[in-house]
Protein backbone atom coordinates (compact mmCIF):
# COMPACT_ATOMS: atom_id res chain seq x y z
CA UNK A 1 72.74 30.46 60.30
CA UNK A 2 69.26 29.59 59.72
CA UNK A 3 69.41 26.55 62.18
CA UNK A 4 70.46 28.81 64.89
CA UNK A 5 67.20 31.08 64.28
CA UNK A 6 64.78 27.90 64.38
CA UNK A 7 66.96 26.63 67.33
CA UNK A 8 66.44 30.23 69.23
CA UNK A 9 62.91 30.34 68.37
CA UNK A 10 62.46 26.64 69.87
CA UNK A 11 63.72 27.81 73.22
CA UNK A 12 61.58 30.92 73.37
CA UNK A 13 58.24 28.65 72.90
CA UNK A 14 59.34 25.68 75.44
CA UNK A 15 60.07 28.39 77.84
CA UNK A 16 56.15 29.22 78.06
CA UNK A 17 55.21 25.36 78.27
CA UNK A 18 57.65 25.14 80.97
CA UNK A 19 56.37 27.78 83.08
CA UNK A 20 53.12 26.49 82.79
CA UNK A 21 53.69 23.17 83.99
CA UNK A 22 55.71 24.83 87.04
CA UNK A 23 52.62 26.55 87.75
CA UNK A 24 50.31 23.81 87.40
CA UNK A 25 52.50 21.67 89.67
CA UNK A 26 52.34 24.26 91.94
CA UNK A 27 48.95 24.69 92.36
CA UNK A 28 47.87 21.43 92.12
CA UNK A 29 46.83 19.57 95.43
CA UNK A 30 49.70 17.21 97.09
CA UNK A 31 48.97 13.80 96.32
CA UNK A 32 46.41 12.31 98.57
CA UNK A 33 48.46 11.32 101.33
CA UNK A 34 46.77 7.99 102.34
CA UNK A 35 48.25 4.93 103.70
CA UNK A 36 46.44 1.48 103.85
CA UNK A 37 47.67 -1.26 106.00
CA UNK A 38 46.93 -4.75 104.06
CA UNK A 39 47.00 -8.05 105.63
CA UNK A 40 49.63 -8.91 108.16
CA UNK A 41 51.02 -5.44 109.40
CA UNK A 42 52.68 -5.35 112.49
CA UNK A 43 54.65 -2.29 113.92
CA UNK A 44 56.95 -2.93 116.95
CA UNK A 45 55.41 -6.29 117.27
CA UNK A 46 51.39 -5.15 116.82
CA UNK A 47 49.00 -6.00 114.92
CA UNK A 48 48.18 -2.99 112.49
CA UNK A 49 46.36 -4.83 109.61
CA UNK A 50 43.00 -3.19 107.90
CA UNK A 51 43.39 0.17 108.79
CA UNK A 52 43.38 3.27 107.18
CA UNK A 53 45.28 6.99 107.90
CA UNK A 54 45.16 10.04 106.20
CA UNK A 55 44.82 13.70 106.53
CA UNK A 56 42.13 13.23 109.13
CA UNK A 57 42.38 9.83 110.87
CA UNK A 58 46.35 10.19 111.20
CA UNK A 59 48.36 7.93 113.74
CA UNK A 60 51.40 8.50 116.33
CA UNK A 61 52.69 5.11 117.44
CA UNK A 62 55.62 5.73 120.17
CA UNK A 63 57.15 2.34 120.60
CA UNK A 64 59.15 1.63 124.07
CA UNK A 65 62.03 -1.17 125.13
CA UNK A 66 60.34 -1.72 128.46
CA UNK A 67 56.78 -1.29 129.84
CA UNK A 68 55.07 2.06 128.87
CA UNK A 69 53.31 4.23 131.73
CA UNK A 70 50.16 4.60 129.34
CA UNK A 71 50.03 1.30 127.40
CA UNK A 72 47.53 1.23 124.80
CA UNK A 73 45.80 3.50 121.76
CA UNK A 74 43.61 5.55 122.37
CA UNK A 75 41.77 8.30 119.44
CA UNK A 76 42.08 12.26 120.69
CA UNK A 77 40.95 15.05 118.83
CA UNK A 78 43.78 16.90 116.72
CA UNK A 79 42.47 20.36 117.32
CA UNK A 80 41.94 20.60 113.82
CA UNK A 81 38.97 18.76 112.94
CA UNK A 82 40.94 15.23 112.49
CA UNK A 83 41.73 12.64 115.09
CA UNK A 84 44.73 11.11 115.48
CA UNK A 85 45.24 7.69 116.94
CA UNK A 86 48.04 7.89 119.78
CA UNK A 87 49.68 4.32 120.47
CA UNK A 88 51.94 4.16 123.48
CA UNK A 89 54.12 0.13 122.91
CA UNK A 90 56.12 -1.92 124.06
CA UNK A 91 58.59 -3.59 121.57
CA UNK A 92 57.85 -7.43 121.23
């Protein structure tokens, strides 16, 4: 009978921890959402190597099967304070 009693009080002080690392995940920041491109990155066929997107430098790459009407990158504003690099390509 005892056993149940320390088993029962075990639950009720986990339940506390528990919460609090809810919480904390919860209000901690997302991960920094970063991505690197190394050496040798190609999307579609491109050459993407050495550059860097996050948050505020992101990237939209839209690749196409035959010639695009807008080939090319080009950086536009993101109408929140960021940039985003738009890439209009054609498959290789």
């Amino acid at each position: 009978m005892e056993s149940l009693g320390l088993v029962a009080a075990g639950r009720l002080l986990a339940m506390p921890m528990v919460a609090l690392v809810v919480l904390a995940a919860m209000l901690a920041p997302a991960a920094a959402g970063e991505v690197r491109f190394g050496k040798n990155v190609r999307v579609g066929g491109h050459d993407f190597s050495n550059q860097t997107f996050d948050s505020k430098h992101r990237a939209r790459i839209y690749l196409y099967n035959h010639k695009p009407r807008k080939e090319g990158c080009i950086w536009r504003s993101d109408g929140r304070g960021g940039r985003v690099k738009v890439c209009h390509l054609q498959r290789k």
